[in-house]
N, C-alpha and C. Protein backbone atom coordinates (compact mmCIF):
# COMPACT_ATOMS: atom_id res chain seq x y z
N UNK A 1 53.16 69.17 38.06
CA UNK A 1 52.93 68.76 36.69
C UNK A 1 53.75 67.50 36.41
N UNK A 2 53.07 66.46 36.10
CA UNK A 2 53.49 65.60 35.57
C UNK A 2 54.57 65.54 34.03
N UNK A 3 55.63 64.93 34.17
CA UNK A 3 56.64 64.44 33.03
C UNK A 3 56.52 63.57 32.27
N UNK A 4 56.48 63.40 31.12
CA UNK A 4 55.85 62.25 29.79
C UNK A 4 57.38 61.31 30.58
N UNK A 5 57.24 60.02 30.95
CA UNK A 5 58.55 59.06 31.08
C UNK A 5 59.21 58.87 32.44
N UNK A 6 58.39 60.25 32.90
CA UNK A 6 59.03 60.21 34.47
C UNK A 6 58.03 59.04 35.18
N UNK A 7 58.59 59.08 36.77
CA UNK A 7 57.77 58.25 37.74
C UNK A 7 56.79 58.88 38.55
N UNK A 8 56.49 60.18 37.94
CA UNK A 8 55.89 61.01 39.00
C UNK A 8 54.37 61.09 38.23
N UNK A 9 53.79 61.15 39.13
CA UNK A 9 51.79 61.29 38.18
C UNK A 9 51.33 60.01 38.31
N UNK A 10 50.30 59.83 37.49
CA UNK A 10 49.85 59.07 36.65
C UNK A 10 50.13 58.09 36.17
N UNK A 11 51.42 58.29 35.44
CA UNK A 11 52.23 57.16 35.00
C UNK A 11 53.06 56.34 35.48
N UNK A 12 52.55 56.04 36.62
CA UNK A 12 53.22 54.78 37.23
C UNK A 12 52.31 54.17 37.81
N UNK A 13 50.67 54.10 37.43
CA UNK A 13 50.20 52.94 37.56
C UNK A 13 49.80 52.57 36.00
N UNK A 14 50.20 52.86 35.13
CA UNK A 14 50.11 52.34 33.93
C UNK A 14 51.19 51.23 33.46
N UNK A 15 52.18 51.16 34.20
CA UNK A 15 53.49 49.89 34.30
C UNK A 15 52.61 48.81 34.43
N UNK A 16 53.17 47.68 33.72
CA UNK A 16 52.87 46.70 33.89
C UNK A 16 53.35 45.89 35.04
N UNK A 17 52.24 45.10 35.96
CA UNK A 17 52.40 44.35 37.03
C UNK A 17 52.86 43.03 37.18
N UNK A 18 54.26 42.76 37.75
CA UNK A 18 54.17 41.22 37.45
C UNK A 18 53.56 40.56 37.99
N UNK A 19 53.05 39.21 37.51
CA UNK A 19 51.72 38.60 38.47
C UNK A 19 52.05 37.13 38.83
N UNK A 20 51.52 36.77 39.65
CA UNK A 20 52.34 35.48 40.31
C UNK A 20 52.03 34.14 39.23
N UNK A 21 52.58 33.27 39.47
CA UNK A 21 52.26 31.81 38.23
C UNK A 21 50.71 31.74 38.82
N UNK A 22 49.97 31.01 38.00
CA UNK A 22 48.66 31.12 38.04
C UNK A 22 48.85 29.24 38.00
N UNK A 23 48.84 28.66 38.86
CA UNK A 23 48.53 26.76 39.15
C UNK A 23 47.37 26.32 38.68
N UNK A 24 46.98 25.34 37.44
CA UNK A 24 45.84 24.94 37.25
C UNK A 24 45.72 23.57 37.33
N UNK A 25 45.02 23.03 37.96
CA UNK A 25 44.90 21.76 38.58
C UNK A 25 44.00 20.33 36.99
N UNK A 26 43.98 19.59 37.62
CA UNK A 26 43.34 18.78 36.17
C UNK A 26 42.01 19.06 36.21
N UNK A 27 41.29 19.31 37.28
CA UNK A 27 39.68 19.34 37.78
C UNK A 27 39.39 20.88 36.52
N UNK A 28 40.27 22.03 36.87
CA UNK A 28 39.88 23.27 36.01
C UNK A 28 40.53 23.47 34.65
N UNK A 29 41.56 22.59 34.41
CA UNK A 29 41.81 22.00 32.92
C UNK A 29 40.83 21.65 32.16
N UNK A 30 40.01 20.91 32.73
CA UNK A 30 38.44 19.51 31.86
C UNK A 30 38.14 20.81 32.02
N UNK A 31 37.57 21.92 32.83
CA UNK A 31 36.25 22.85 32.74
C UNK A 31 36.84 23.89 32.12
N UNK A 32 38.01 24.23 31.75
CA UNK A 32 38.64 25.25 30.76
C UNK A 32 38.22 24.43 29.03
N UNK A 33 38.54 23.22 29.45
CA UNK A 33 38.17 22.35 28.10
C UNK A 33 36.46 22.49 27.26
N UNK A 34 36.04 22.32 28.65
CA UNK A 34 34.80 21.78 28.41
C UNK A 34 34.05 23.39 28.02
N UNK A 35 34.49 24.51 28.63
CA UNK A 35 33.98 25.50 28.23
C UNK A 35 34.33 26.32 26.78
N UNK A 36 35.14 25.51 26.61
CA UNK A 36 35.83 26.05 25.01
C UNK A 36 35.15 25.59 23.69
N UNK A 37 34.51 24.00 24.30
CA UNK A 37 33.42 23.56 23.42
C UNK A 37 32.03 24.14 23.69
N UNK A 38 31.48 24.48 24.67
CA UNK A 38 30.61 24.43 25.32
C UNK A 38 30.45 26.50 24.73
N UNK A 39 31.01 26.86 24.66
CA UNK A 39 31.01 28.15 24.58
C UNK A 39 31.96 28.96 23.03
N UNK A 40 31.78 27.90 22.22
CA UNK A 40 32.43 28.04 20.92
C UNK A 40 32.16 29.38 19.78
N UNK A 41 30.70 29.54 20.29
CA UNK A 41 30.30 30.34 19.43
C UNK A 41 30.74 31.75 19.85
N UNK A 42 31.08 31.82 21.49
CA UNK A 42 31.32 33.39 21.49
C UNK A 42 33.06 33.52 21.15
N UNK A 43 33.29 34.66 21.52
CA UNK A 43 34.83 35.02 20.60
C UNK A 43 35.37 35.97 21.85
N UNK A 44 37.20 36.12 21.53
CA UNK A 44 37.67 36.90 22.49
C UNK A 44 37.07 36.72 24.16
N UNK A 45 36.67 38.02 23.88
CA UNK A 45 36.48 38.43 25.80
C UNK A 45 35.21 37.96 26.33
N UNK A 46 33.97 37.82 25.59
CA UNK A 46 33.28 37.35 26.07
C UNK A 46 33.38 35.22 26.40
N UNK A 47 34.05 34.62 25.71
CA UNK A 47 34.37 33.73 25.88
C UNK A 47 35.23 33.28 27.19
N UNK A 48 36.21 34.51 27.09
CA UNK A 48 37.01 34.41 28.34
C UNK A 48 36.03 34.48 29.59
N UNK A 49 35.32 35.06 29.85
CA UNK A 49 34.59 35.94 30.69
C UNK A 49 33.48 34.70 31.12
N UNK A 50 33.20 34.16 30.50
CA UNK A 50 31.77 32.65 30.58
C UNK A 50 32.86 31.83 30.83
N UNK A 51 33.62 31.22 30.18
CA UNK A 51 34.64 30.11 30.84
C UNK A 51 35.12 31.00 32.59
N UNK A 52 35.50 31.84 33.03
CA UNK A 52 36.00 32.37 33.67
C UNK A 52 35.09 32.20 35.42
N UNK A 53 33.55 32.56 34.66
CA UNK A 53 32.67 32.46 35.66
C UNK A 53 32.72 31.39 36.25
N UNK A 54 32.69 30.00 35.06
CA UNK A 54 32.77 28.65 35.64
C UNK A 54 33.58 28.37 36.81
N UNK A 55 34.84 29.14 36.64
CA UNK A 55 35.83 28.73 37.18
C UNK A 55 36.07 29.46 38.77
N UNK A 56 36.38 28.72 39.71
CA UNK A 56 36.28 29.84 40.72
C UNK A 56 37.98 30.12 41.08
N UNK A 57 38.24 31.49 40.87
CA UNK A 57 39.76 31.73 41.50
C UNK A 57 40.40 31.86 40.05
N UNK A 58 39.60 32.06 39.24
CA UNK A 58 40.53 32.44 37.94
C UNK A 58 39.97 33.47 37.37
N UNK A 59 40.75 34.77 37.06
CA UNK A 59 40.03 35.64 36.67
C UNK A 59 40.35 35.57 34.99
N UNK A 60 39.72 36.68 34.50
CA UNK A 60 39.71 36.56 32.81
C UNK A 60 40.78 36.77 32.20
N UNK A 61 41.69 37.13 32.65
CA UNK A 61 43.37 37.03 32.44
C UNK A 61 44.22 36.02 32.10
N UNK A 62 43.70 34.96 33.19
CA UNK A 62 44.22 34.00 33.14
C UNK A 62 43.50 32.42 32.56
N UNK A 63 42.20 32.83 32.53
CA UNK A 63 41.86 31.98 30.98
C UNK A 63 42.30 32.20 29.62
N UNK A 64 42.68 33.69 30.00
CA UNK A 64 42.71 34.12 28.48
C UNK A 64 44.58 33.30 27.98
N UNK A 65 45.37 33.76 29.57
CA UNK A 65 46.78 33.46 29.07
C UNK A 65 46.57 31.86 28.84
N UNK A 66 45.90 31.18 29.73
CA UNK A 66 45.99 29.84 29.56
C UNK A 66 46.01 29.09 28.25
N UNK A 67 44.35 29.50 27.51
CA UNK A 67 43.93 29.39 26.51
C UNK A 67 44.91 29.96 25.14
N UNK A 68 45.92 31.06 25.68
CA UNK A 68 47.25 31.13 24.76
C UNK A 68 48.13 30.37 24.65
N UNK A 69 48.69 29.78 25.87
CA UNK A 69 49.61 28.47 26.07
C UNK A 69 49.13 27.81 25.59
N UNK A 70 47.71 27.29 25.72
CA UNK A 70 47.40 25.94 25.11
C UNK A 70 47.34 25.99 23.42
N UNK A 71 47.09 26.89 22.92
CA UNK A 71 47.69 27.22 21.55
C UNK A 71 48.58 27.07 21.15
N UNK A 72 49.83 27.61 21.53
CA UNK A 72 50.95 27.88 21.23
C UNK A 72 51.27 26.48 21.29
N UNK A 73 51.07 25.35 22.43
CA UNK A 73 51.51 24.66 22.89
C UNK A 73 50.47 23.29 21.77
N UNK A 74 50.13 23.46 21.30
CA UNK A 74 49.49 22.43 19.85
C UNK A 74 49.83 22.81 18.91
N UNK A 75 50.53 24.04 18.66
CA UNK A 75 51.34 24.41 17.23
C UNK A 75 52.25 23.31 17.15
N UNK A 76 52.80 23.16 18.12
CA UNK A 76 54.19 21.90 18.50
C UNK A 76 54.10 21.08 19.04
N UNK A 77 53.05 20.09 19.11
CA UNK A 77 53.05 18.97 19.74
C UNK A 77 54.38 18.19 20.00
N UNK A 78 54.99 17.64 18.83
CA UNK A 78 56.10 16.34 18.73
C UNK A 78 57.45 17.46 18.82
N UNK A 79 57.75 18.15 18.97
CA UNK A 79 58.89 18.74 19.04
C UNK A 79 59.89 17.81 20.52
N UNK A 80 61.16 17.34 19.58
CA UNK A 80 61.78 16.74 20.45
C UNK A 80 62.67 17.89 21.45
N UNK A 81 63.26 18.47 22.58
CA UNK A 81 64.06 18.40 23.25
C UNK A 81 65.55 18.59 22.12
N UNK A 82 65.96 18.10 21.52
CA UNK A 82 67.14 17.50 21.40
C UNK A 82 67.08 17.37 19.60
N UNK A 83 68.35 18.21 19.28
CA UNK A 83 68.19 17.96 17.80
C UNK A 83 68.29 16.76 17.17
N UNK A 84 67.55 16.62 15.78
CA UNK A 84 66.78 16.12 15.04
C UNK A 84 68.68 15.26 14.39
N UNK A 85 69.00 14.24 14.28
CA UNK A 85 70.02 14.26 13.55
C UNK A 85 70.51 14.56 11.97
N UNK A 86 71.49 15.00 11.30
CA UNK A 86 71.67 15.76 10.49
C UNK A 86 71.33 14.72 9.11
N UNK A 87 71.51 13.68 9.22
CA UNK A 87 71.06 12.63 8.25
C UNK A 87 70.25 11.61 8.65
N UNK A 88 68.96 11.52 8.21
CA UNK A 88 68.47 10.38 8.65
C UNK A 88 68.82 8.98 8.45
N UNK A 89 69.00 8.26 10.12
CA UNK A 89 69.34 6.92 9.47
C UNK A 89 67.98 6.02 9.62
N UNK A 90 68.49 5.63 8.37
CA UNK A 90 67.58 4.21 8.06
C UNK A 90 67.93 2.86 7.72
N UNK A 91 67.39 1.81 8.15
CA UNK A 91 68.09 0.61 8.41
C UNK A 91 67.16 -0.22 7.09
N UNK A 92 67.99 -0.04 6.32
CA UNK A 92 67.70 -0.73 5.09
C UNK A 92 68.55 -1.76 4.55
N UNK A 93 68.47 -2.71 3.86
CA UNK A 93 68.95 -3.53 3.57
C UNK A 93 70.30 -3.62 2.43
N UNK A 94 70.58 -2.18 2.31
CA UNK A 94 71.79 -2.01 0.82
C UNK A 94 73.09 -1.39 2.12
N UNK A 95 74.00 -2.63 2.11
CA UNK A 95 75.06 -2.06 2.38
C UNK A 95 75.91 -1.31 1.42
N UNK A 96 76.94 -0.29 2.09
CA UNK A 96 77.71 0.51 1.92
C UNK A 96 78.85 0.36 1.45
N UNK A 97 79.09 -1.05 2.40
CA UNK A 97 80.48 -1.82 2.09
C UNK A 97 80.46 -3.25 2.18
N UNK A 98 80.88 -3.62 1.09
CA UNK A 98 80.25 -5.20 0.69
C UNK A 98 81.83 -5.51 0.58
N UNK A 99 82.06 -6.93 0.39
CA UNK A 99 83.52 -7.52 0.71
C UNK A 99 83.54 -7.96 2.15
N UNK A 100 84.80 -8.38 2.18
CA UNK A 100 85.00 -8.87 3.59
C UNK A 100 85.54 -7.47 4.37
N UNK A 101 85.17 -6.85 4.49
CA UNK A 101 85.25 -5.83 5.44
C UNK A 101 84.06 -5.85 5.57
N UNK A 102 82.94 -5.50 4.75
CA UNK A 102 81.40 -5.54 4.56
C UNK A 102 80.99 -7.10 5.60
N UNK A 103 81.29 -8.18 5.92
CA UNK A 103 81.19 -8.90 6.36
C UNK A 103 81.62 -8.67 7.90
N UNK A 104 82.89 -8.13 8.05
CA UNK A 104 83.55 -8.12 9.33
C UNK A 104 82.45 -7.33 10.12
N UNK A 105 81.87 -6.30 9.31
CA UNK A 105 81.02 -5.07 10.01
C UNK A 105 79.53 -5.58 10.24
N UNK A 106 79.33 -6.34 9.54
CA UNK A 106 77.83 -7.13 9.91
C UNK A 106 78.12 -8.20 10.91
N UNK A 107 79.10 -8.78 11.29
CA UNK A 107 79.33 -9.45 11.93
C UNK A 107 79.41 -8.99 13.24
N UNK A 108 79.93 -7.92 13.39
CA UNK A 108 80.25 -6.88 14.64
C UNK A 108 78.39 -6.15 15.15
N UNK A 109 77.87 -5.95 13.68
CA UNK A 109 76.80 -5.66 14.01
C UNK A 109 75.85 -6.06 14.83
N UNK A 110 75.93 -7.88 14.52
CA UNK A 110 75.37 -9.29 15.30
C UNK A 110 75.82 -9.26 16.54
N UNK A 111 77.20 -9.44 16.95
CA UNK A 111 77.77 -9.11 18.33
C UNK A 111 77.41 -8.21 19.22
N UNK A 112 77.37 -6.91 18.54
CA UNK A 112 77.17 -6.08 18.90
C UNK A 112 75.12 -6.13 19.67
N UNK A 113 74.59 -6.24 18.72
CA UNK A 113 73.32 -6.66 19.28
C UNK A 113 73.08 -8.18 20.24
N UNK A 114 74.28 -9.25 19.93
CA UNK A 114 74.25 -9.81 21.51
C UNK A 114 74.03 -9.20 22.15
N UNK A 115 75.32 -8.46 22.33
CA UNK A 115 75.90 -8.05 24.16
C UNK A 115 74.95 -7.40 24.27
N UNK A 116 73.88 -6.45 23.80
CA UNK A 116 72.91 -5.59 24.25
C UNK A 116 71.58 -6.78 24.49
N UNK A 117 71.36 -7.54 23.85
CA UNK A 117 70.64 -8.25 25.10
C UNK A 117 71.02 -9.65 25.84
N UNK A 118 72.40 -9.66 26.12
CA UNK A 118 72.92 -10.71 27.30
C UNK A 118 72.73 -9.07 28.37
N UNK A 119 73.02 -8.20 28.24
CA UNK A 119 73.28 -6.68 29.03
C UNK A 119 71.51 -6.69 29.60
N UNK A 120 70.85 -6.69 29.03
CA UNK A 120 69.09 -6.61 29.19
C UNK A 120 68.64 -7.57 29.74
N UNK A 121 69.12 -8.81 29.52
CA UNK A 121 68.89 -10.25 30.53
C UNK A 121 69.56 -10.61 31.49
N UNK A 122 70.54 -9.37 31.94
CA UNK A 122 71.60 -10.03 32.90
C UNK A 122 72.04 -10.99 32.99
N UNK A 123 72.78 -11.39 31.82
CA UNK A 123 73.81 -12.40 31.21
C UNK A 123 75.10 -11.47 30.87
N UNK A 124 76.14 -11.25 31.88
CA UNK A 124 77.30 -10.69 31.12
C UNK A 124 78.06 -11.70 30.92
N UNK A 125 78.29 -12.86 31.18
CA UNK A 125 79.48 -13.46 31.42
C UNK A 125 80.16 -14.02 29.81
N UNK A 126 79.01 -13.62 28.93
CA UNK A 126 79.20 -14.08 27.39
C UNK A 126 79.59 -12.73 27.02
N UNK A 127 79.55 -11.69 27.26
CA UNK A 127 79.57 -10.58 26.56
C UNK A 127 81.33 -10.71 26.79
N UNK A 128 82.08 -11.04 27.03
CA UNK A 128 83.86 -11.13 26.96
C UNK A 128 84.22 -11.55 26.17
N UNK A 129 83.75 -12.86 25.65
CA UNK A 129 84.41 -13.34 24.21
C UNK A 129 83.36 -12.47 23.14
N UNK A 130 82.14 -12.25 23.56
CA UNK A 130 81.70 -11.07 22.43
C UNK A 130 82.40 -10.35 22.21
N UNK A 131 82.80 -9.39 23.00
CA UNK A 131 83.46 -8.59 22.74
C UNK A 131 84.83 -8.44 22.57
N UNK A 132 85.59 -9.86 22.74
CA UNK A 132 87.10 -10.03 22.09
C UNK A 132 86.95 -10.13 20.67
N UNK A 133 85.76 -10.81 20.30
CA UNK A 133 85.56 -11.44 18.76
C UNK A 133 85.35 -9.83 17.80
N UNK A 134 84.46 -9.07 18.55
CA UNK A 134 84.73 -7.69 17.99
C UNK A 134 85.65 -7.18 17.68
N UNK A 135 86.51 -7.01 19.13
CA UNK A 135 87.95 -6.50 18.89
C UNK A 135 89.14 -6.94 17.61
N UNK A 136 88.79 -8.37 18.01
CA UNK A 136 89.39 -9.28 16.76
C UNK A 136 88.81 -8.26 15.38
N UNK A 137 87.44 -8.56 14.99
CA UNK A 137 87.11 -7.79 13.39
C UNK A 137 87.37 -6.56 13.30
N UNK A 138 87.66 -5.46 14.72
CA UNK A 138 88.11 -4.39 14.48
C UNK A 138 89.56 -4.17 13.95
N UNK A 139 90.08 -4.80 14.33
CA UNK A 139 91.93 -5.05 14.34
C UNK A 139 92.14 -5.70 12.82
N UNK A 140 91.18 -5.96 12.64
CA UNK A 140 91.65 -6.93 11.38
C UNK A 140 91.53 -5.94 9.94
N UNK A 141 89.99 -5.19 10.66
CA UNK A 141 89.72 -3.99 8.89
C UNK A 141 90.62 -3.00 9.25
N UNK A 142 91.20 -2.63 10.74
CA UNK A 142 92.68 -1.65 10.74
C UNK A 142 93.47 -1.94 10.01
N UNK A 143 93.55 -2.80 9.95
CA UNK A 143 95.25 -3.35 9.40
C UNK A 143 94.96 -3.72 7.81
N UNK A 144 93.21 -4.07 7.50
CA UNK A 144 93.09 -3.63 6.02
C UNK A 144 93.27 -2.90 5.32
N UNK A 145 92.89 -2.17 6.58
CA UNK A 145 92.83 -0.25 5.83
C UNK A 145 94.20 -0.04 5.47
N UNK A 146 94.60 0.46 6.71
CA UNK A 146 96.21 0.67 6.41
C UNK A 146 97.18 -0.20 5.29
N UNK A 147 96.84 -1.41 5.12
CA UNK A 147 97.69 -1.91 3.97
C UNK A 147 97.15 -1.40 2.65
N UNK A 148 96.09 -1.49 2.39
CA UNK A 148 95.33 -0.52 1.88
C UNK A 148 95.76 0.93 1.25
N UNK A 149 96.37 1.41 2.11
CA UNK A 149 96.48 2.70 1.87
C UNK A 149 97.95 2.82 1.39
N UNK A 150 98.64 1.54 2.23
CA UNK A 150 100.37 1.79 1.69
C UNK A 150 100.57 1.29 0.10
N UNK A 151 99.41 0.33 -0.67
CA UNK A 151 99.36 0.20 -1.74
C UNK A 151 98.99 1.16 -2.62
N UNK A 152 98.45 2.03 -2.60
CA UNK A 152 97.56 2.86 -3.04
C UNK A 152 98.75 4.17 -2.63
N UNK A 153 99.86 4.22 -1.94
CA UNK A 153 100.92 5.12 -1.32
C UNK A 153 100.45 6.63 -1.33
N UNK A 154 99.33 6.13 -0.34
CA UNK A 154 98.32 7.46 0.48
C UNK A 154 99.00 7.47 2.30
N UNK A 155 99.41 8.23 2.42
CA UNK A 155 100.04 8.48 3.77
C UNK A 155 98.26 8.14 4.74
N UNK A 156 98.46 7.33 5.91
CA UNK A 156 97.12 7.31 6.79
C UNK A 156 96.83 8.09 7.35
N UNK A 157 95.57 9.01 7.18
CA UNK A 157 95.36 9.95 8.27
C UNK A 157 95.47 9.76 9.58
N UNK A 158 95.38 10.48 10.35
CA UNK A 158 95.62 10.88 11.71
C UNK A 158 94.10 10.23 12.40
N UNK A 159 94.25 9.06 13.53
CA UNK A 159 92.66 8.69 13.55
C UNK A 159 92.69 9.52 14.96
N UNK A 160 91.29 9.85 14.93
CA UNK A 160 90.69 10.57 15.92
C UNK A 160 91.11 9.92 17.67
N UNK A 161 90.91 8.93 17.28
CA UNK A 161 90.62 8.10 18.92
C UNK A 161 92.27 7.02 18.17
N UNK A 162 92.98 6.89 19.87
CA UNK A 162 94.23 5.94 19.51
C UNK A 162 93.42 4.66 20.36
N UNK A 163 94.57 3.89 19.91
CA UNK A 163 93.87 2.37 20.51
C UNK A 163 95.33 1.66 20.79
N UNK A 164 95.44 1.59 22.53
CA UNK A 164 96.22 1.03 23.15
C UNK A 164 96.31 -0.44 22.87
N UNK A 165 97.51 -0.57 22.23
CA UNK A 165 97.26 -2.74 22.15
C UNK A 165 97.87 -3.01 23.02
N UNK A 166 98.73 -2.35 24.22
CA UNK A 166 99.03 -3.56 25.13
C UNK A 166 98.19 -3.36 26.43
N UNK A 167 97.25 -2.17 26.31
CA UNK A 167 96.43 -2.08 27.30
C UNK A 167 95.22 -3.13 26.85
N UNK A 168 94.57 -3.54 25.93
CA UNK A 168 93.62 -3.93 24.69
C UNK A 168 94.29 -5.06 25.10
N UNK A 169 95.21 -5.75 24.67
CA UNK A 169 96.04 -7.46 25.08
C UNK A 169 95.95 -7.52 26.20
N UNK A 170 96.52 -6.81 27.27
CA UNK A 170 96.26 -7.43 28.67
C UNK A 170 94.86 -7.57 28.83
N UNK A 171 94.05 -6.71 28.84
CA UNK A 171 92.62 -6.48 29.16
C UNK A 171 91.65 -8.08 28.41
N UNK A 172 91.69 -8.29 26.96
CA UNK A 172 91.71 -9.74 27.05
C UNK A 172 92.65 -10.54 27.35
N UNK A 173 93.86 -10.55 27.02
CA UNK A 173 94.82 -12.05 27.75
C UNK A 173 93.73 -12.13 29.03
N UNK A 174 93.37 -11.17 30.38
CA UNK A 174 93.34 -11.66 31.44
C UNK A 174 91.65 -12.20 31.25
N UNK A 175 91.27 -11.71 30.50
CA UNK A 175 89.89 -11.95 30.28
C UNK A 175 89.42 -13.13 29.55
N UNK A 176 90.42 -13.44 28.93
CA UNK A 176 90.47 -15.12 28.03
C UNK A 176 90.79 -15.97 29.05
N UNK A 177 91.70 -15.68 29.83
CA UNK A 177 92.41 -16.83 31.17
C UNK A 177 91.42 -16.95 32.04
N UNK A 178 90.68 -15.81 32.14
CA UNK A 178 89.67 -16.34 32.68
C UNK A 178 88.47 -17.14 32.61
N UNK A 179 88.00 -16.33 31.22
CA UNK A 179 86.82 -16.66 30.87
C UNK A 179 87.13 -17.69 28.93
N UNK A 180 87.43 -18.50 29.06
CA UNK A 180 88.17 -18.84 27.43
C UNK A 180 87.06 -18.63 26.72
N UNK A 181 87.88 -18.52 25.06
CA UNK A 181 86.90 -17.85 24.18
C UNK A 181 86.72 -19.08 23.34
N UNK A 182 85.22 -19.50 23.05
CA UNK A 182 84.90 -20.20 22.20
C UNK A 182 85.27 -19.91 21.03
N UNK A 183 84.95 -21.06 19.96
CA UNK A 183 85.53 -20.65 18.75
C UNK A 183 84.00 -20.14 17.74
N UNK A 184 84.21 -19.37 16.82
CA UNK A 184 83.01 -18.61 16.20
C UNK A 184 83.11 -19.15 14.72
């Protein structure tokens, strides 16, 4: 006598079978396609079953799972990989920060889009004083800030990232001696 749950009887060909990946090539893609138009009017199993015939080496299982993927898989076309960022940026024309800091940062902005295409044309040899002239407008709204803040007698927060100046000075000194920096 068989046990309701046991492995003994009956009930162990009622388990489900795992079944190997089913490979569909582009040739039985178009004729999975073409039978979906072609065979619109029937529904469920009989649909499966006429697309299925077409096909040789696919049984009605696996039109049917296919024809699920391909569903599932047009619910979401554009879905990126990789989250969406938390604010959208948009490059509009109203700055944030106007003044000469507002200046220093558009200026860096310009530089900044040099070096990315002297970098794309394989031109580095300009990107050194680019990027001293940066360093320069970075160093300069630091030391805004901070005076800034000693007027205003707000202690400076703690910045995330430190910035070595005598590693930063040697790195251009040797890079100016080499390469001198035009004037901007």
């Amino acid at each position: 006598m068989a046990v309701v749950g046991s492995s003994a009887g009956g009930w162990q060909g009622l388990q489900p079978q795992p079944s190997p990946v089913v490979v569909w090539t582009a040739e039985e893609q178009e004729i999975l396609q073409q039978g979906l138009i072609k065979y619109c009017m029937d529904s469920g199993f009989d649909l499966y079953a006429r697309i299925a015939a077409d096909l040789q080496g696919k049984s009605i299982r696996d039109v049917a799972m296919r024809c699920k993927w391909m569903t599932r898989r047009a619910r979401y076309p554009s879905i990126s990989p990789y989250a969406p960022p938390v604010v959208p940026m948009h490059d509009n024309d109203v700055n944030a920060i106007d003044g000469h800091i507002g200046s220093l940062l558009d200026t860096n902005k310009q530089l900044f889009s040099r070096i990315e295409a002297n970098l794309s044309q394989s031109n580095p040899m300009e990107n050194i004083s680019l990027l001293t002239a940066a360093l320069c407008n970075i160093l300069e709204i630091k030391a805004r800030y901070e005076e800034s803040l000693i007027t205003n007698n707000m202690p400076m927060p703690a910045l995330p990232v430190t910035l070595e100046n005598y590693l930063v000075d040697f790195v251009v000194g040797m890079a100016s001696a080499q390469y001198p920096i035009p004037p901007h």
